[in-house]
PDB file of N, CA and C in Angstrom:
ATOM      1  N   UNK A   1      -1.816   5.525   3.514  1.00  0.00           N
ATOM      2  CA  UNK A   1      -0.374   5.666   3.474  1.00  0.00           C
ATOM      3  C   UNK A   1       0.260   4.412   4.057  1.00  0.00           C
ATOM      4  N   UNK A   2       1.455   3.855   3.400  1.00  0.00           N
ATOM      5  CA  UNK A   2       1.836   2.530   3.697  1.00  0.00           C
ATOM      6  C   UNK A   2       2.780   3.010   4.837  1.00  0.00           C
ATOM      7  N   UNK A   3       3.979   2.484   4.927  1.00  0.00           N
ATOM      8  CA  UNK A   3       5.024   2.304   5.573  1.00  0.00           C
ATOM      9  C   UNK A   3       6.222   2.945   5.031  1.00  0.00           C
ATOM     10  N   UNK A   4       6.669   4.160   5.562  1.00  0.00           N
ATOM     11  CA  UNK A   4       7.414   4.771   4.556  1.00  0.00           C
ATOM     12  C   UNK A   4       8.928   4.627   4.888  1.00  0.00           C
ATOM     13  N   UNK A   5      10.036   4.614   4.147  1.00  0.00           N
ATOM     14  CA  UNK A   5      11.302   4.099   4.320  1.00  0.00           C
ATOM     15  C   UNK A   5      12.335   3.727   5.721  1.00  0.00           C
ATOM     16  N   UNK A   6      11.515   4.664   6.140  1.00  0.00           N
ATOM     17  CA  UNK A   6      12.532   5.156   7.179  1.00  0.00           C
ATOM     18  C   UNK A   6      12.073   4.539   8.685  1.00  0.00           C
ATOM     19  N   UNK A   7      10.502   4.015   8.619  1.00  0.00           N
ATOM     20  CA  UNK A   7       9.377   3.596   9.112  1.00  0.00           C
ATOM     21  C   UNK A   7      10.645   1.807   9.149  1.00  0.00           C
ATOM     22  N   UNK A   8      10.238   1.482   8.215  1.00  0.00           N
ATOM     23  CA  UNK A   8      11.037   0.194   7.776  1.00  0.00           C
ATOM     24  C   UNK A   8      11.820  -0.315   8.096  1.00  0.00           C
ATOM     25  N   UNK A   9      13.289   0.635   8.232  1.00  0.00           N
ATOM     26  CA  UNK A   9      14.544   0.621   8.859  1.00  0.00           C
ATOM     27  C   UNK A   9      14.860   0.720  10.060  1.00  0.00           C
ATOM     28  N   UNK A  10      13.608   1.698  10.593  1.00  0.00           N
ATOM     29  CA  UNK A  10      13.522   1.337  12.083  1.00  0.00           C
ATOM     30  C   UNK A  10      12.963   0.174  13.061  1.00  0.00           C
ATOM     31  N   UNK A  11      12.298  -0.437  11.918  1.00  0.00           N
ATOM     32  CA  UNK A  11      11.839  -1.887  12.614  1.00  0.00           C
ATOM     33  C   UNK A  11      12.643  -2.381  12.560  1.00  0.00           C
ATOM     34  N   UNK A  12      13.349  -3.118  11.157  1.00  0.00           N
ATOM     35  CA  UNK A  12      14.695  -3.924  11.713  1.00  0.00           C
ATOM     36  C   UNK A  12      15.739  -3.767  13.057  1.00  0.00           C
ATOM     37  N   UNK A  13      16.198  -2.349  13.007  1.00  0.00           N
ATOM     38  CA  UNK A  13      17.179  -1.734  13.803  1.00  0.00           C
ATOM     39  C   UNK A  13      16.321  -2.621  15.045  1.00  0.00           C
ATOM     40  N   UNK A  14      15.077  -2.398  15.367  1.00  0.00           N
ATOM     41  CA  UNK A  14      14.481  -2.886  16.701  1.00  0.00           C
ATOM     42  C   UNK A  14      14.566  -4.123  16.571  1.00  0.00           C
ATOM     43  N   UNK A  15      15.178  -4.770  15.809  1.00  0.00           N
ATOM     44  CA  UNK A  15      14.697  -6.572  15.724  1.00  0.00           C
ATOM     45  C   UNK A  15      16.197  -6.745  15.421  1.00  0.00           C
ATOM     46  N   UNK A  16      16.645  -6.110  16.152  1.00  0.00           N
ATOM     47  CA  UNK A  16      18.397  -6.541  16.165  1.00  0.00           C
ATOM     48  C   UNK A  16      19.101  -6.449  14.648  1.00  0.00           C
ATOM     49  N   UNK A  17      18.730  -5.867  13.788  1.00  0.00           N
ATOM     50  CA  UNK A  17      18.677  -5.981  12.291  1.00  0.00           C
ATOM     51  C   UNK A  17      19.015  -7.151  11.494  1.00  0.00           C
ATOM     52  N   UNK A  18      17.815  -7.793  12.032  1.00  0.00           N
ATOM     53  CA  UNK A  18      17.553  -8.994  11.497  1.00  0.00           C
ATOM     54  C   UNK A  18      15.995  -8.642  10.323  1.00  0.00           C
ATOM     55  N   UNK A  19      15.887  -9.273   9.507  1.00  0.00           N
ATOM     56  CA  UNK A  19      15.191  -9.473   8.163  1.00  0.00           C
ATOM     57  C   UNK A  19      13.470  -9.873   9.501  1.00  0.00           C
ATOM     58  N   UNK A  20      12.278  -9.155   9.108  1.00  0.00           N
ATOM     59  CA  UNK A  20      11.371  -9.492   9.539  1.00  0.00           C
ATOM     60  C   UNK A  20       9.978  -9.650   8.479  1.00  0.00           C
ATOM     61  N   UNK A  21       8.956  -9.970   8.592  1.00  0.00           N
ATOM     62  CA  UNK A  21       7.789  -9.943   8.120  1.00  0.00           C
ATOM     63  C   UNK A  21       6.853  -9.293   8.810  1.00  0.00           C
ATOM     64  N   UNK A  22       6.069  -8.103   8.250  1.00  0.00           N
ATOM     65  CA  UNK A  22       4.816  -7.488   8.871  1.00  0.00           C
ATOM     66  C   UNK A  22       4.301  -7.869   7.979  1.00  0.00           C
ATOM     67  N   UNK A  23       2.583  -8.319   9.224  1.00  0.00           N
ATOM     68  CA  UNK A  23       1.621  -8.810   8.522  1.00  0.00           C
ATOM     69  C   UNK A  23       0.446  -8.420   9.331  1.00  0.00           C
ATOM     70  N   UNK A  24      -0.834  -8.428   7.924  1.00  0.00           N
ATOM     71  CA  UNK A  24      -2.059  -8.337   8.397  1.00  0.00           C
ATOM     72  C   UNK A  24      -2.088  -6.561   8.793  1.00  0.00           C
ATOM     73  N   UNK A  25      -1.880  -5.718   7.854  1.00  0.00           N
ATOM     74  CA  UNK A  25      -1.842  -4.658   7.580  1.00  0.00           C
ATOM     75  C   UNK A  25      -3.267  -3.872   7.820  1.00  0.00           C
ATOM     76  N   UNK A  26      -3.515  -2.366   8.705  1.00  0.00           N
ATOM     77  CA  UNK A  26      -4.748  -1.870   8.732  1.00  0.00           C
ATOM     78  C   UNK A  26      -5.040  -1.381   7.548  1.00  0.00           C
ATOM     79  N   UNK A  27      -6.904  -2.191   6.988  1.00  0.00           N
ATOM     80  CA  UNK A  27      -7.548  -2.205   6.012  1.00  0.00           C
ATOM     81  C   UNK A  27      -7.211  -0.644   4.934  1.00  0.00           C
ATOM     82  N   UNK A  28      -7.421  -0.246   5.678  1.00  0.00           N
ATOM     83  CA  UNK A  28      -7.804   1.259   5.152  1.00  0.00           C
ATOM     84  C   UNK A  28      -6.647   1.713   4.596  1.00  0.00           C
ATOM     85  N   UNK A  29      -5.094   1.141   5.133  1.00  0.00           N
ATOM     86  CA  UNK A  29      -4.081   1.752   4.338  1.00  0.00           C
ATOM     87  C   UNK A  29      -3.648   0.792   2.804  1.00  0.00           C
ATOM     88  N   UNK A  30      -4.278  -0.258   2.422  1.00  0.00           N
ATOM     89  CA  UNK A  30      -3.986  -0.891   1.783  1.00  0.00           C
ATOM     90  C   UNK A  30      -5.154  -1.203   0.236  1.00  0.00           C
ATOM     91  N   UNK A  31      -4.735  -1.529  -0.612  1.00  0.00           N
ATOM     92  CA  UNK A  31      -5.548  -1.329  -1.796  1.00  0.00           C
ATOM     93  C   UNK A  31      -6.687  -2.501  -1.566  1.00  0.00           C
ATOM     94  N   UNK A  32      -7.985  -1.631  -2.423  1.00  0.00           N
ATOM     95  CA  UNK A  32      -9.281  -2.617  -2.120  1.00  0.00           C
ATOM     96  C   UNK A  32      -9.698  -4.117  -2.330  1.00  0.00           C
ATOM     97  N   UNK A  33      -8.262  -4.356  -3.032  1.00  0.00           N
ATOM     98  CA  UNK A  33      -8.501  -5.707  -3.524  1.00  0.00           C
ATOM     99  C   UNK A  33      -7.916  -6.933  -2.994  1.00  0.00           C
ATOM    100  N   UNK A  34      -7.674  -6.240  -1.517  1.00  0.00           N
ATOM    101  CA  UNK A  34      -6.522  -6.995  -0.632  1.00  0.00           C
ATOM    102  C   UNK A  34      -8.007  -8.066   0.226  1.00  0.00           C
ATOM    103  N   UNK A  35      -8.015  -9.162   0.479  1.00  0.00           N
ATOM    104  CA  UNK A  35      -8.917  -9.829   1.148  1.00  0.00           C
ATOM    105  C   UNK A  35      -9.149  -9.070   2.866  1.00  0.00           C
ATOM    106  N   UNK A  36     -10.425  -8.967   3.296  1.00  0.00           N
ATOM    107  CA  UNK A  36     -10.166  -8.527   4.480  1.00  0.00           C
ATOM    108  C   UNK A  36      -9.838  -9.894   5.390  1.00  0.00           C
ATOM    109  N   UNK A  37      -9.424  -9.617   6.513  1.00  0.00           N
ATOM    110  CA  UNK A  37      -8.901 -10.928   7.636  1.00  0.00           C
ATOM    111  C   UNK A  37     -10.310 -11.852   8.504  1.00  0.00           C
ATOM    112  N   UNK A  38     -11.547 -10.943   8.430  1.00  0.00           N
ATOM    113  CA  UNK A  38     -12.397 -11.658   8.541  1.00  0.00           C
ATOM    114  C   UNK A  38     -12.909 -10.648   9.843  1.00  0.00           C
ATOM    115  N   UNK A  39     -11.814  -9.789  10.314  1.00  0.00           N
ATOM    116  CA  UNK A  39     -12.678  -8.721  11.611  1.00  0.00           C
ATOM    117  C   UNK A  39     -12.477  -6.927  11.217  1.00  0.00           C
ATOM    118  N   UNK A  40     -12.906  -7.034   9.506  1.00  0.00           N
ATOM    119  CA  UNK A  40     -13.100  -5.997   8.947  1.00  0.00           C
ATOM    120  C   UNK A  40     -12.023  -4.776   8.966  1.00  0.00           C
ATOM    121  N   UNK A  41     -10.989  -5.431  10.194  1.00  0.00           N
ATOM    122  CA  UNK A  41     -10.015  -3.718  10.547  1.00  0.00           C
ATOM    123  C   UNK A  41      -8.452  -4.155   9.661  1.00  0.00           C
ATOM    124  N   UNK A  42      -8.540  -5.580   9.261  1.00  0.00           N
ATOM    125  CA  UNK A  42      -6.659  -5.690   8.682  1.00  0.00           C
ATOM    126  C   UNK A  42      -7.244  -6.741   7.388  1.00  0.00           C
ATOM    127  N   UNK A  43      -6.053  -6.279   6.442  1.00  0.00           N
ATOM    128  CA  UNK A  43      -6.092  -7.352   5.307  1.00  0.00           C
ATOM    129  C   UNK A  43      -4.925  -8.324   5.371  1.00  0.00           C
ATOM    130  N   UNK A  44      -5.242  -9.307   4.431  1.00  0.00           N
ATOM    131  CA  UNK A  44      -4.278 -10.196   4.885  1.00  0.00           C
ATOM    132  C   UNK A  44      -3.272 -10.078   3.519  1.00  0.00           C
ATOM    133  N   UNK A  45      -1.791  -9.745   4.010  1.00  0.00           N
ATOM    134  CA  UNK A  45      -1.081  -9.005   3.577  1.00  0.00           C
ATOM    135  C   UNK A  45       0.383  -9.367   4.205  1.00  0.00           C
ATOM    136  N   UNK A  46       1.662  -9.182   3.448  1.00  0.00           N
ATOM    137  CA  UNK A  46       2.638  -8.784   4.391  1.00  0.00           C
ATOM    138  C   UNK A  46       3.716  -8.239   3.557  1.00  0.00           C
ATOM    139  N   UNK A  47       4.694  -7.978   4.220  1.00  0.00           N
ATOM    140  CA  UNK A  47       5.926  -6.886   4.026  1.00  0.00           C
ATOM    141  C   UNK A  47       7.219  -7.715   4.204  1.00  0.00           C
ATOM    142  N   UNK A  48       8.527  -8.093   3.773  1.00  0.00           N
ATOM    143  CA  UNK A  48       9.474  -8.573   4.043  1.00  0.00           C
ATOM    144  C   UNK A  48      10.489  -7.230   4.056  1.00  0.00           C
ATOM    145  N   UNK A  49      11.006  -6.953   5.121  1.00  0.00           N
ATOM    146  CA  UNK A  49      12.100  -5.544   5.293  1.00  0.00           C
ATOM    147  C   UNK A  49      13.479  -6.417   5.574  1.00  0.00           C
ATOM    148  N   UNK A  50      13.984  -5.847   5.077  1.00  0.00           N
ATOM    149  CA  UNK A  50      15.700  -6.596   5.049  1.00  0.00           C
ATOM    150  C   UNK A  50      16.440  -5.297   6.153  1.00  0.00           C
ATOM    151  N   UNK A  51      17.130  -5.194   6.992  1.00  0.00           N
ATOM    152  CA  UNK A  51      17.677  -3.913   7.318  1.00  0.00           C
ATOM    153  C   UNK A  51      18.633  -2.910   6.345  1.00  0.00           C
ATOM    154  N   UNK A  52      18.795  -1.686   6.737  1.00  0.00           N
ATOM    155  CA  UNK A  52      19.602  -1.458   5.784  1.00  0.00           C
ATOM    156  C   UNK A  52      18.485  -1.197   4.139  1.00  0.00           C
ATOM    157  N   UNK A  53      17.813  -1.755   4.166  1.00  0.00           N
ATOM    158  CA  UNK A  53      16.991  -1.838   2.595  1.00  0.00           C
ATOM    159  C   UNK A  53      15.951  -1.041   2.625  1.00  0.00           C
ATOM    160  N   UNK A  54      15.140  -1.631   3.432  1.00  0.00           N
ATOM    161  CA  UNK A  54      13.097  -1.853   3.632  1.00  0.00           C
ATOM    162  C   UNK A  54      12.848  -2.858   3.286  1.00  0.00           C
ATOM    163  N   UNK A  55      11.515  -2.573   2.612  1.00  0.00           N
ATOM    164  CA  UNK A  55      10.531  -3.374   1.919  1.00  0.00           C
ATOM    165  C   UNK A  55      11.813  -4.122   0.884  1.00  0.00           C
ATOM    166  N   UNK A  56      11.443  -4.968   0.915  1.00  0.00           N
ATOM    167  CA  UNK A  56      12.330  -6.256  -0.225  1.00  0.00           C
ATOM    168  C   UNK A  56      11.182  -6.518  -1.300  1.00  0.00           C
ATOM    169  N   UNK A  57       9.927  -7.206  -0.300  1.00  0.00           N
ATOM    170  CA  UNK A  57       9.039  -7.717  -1.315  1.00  0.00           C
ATOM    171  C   UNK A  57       7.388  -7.493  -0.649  1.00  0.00           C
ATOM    172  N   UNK A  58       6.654  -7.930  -1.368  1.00  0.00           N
ATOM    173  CA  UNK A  58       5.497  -7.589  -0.297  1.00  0.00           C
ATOM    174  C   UNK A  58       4.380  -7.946  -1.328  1.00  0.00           C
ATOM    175  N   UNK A  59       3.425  -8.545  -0.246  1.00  0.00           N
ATOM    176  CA  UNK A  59       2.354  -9.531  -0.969  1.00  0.00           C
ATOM    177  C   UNK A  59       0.945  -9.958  -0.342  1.00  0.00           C
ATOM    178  N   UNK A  60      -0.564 -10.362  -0.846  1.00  0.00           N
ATOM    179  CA  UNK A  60      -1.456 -10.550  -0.224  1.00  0.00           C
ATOM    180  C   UNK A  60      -2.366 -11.367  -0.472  1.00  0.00           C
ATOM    181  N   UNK A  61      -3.135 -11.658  -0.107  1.00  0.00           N
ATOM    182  CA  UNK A  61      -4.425 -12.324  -0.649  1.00  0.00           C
ATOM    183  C   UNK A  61      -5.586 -11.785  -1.570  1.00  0.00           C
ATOM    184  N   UNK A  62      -5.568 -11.852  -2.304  1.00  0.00           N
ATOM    185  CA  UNK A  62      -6.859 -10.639  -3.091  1.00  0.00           C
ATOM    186  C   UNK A  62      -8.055 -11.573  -2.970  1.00  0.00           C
ATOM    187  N   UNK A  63      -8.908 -10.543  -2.979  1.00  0.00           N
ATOM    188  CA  UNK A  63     -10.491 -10.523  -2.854  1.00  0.00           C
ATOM    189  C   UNK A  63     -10.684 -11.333  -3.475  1.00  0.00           C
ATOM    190  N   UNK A  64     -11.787 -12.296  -3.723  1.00  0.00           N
ATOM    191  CA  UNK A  64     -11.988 -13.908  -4.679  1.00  0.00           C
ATOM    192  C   UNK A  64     -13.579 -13.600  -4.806  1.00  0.00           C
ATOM    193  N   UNK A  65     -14.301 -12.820  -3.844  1.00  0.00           N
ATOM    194  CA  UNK A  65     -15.894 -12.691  -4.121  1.00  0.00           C
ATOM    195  C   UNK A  65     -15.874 -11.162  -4.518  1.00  0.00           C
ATOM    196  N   UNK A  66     -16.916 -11.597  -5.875  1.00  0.00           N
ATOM    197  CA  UNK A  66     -17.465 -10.979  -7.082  1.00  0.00           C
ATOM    198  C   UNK A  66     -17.852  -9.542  -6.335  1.00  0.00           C
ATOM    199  N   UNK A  67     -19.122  -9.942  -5.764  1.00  0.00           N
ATOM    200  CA  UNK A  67     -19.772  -8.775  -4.843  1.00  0.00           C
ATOM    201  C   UNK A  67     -19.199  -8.129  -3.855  1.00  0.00           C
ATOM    202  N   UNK A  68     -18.293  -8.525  -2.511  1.00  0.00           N
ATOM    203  CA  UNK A  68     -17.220  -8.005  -2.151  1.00  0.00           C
ATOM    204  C   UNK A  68     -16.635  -7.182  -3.030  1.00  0.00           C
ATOM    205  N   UNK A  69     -16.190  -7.376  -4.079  1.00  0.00           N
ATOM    206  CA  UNK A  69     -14.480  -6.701  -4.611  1.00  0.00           C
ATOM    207  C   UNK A  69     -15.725  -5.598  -5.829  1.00  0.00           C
ATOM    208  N   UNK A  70     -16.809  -5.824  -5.971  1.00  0.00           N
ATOM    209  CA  UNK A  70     -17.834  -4.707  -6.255  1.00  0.00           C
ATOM    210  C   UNK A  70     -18.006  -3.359  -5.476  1.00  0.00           C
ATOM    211  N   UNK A  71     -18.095  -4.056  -4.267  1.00  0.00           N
ATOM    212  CA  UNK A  71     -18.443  -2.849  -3.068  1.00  0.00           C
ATOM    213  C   UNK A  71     -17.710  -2.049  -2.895  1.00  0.00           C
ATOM    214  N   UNK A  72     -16.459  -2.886  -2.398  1.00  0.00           N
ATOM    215  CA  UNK A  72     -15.062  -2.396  -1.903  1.00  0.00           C
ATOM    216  C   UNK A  72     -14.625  -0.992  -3.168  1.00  0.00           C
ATOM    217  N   UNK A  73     -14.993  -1.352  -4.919  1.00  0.00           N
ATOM    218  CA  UNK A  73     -14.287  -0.692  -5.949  1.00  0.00           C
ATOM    219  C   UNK A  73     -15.086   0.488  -6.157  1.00  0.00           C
ATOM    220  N   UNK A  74     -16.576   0.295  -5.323  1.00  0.00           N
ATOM    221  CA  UNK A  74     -17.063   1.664  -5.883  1.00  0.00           C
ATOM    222  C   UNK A  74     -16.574   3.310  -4.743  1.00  0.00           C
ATOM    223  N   UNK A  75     -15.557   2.415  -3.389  1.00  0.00           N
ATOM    224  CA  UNK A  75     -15.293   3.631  -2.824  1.00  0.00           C
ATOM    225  C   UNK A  75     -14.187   4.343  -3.681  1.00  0.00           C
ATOM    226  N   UNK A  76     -14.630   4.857  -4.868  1.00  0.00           N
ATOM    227  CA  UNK A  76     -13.481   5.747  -5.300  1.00  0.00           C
ATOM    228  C   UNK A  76     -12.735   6.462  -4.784  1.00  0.00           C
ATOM    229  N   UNK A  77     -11.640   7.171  -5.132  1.00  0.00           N
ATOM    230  CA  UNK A  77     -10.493   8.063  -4.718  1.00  0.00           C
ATOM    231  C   UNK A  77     -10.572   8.900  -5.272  1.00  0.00           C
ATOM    232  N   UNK A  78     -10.196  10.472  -4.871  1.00  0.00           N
ATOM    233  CA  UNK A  78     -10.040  11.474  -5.830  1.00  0.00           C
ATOM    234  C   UNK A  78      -8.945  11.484  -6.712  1.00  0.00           C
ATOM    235  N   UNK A  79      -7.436  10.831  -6.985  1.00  0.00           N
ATOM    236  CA  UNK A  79      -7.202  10.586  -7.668  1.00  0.00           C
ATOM    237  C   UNK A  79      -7.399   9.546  -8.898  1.00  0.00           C
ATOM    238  N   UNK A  80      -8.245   8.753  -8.597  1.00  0.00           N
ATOM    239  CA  UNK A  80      -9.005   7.883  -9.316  1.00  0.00           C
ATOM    240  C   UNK A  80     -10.444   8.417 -10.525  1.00  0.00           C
ATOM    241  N   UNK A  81     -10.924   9.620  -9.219  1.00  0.00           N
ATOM    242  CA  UNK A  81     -11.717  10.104 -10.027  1.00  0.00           C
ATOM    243  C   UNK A  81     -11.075  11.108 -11.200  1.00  0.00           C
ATOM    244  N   UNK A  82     -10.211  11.913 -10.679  1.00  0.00           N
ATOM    245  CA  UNK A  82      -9.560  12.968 -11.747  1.00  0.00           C
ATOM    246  C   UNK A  82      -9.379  12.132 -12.881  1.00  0.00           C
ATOM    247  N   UNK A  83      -8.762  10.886 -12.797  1.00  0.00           N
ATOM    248  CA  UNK A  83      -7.983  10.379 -13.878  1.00  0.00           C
ATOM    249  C   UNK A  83      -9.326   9.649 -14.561  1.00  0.00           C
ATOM    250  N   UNK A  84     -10.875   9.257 -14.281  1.00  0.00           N
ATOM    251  CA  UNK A  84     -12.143   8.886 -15.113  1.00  0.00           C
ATOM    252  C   UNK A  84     -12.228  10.512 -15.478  1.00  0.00           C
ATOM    253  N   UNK A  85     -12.743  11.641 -15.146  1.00  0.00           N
ATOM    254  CA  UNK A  85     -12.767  12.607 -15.861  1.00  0.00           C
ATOM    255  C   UNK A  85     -12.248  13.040 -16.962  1.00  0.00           C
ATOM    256  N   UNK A  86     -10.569  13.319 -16.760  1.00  0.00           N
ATOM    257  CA  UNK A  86      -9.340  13.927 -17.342  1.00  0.00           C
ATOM    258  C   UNK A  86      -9.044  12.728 -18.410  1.00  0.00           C
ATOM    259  N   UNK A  87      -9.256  11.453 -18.604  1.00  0.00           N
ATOM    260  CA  UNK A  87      -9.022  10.858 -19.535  1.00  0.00           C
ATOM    261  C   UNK A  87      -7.448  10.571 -19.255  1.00  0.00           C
ATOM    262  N   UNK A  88      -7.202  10.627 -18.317  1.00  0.00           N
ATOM    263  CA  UNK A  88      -5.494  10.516 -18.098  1.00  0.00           C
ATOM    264  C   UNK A  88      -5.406   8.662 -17.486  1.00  0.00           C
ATOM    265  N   UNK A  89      -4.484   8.286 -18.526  1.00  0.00           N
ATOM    266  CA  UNK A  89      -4.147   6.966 -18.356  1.00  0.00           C
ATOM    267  C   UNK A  89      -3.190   6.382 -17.293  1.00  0.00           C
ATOM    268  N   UNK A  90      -2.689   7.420 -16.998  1.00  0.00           N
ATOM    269  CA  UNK A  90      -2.193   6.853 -15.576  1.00  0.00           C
ATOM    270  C   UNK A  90      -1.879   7.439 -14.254  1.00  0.00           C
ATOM    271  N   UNK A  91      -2.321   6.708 -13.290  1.00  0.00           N
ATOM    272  CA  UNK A  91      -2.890   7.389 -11.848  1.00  0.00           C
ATOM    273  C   UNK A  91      -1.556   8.375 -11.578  1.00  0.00           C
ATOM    274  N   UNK A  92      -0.331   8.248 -11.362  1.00  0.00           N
ATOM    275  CA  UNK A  92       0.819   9.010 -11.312  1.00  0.00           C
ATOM    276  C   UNK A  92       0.513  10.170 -11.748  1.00  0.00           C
ATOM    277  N   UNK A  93      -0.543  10.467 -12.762  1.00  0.00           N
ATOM    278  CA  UNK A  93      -0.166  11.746 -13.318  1.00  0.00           C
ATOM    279  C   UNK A  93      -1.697  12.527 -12.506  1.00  0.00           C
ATOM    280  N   UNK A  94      -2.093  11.981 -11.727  1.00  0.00           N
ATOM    281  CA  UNK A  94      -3.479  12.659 -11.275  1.00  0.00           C
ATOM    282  C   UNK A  94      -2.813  13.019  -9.644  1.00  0.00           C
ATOM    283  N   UNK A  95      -1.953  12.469  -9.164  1.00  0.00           N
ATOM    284  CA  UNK A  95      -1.922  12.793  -7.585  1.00  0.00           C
ATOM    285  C   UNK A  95      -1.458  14.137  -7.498  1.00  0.00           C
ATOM    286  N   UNK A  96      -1.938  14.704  -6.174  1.00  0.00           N
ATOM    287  CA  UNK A  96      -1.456  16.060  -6.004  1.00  0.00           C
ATOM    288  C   UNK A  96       0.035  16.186  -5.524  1.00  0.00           C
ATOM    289  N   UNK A  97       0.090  15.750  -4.499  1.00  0.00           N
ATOM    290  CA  UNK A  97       1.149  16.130  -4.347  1.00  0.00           C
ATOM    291  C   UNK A  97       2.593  14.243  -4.690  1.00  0.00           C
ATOM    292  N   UNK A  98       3.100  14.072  -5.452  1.00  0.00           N
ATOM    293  CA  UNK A  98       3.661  13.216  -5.936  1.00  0.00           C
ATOM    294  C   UNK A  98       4.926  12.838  -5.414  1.00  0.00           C
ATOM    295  N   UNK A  99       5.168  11.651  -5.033  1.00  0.00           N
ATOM    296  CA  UNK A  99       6.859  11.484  -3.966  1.00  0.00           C
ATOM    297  C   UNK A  99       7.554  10.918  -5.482  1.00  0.00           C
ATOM    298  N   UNK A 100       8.879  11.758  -5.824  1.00  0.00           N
ATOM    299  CA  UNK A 100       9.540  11.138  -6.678  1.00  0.00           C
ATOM    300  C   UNK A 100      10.708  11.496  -6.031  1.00  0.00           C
ATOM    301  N   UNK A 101      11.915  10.430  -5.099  1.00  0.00           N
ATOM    302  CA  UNK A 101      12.656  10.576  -4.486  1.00  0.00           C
ATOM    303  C   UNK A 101      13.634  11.551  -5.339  1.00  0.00           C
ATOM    304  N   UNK A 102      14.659  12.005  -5.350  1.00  0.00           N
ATOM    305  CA  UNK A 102      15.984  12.266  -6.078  1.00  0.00           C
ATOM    306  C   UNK A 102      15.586  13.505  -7.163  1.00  0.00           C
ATOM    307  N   UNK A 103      14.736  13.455  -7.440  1.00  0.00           N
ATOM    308  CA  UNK A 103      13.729  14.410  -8.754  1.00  0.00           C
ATOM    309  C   UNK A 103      13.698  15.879  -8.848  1.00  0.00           C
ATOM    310  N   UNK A 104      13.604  15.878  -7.871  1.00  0.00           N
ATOM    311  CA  UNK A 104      13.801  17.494  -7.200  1.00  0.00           C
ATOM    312  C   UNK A 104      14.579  18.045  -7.225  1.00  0.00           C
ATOM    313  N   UNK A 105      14.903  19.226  -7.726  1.00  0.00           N
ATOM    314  CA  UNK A 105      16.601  19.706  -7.606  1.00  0.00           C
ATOM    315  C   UNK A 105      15.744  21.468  -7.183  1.00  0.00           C
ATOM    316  N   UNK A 106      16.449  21.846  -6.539  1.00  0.00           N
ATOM    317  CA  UNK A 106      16.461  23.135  -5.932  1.00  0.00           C
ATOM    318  C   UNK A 106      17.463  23.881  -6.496  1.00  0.00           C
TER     319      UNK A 106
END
């Protein structure tokens, strides 16, 4: 799980709401193809949050070795797996429970 909106807005607010960069993100919350930093626990990665916004933009280094980005791809996901089973072309339609802001009407 990344950094979720509200997560975001509260960093600025703490940085006087000024525009910041998080970087070097823990491994495990971030996709496998992100380079690791070299002490296995953060990838090298970052986040630009504007206040008021969040995330603006956000960007990383990807994996460059063959065998690395092998290893890393065979830890599948269960939504990854549903969607090799189910023949379903796109991961959106395999997650269980799905965040679609506004979507919802009660």
């Amino acid at each position: 799980m990344d950094l979720q909106s509200e997560h975001e807005k509260y960093l600025c607010q703490y940085f006087d709401n000024q525009p910041i960069f998080v970087l070097n993100y823990p491994r495990d919350l971030k996709a496998f193809y992100m380079k690791n930093n070299g002490d296995e626990e953060t990838v090298a990665c970052f986040d630009l949050l504007f206040p008021e916004i969040g995330e603006l933009i956000g960007g990383s280094v990807r994996e460059d070795d063959y065998q690395t980005l092998q290893k890393k791809a065979k830890k599948i996901g269960l939504e990854r797996l549903i969607m090799l089973i189910s023949g379903t072309e796109n991961i959106r339609d395999t997650i269980a429970f799905p965040r679609f802001p506004g979507k919802l009407e009660f």
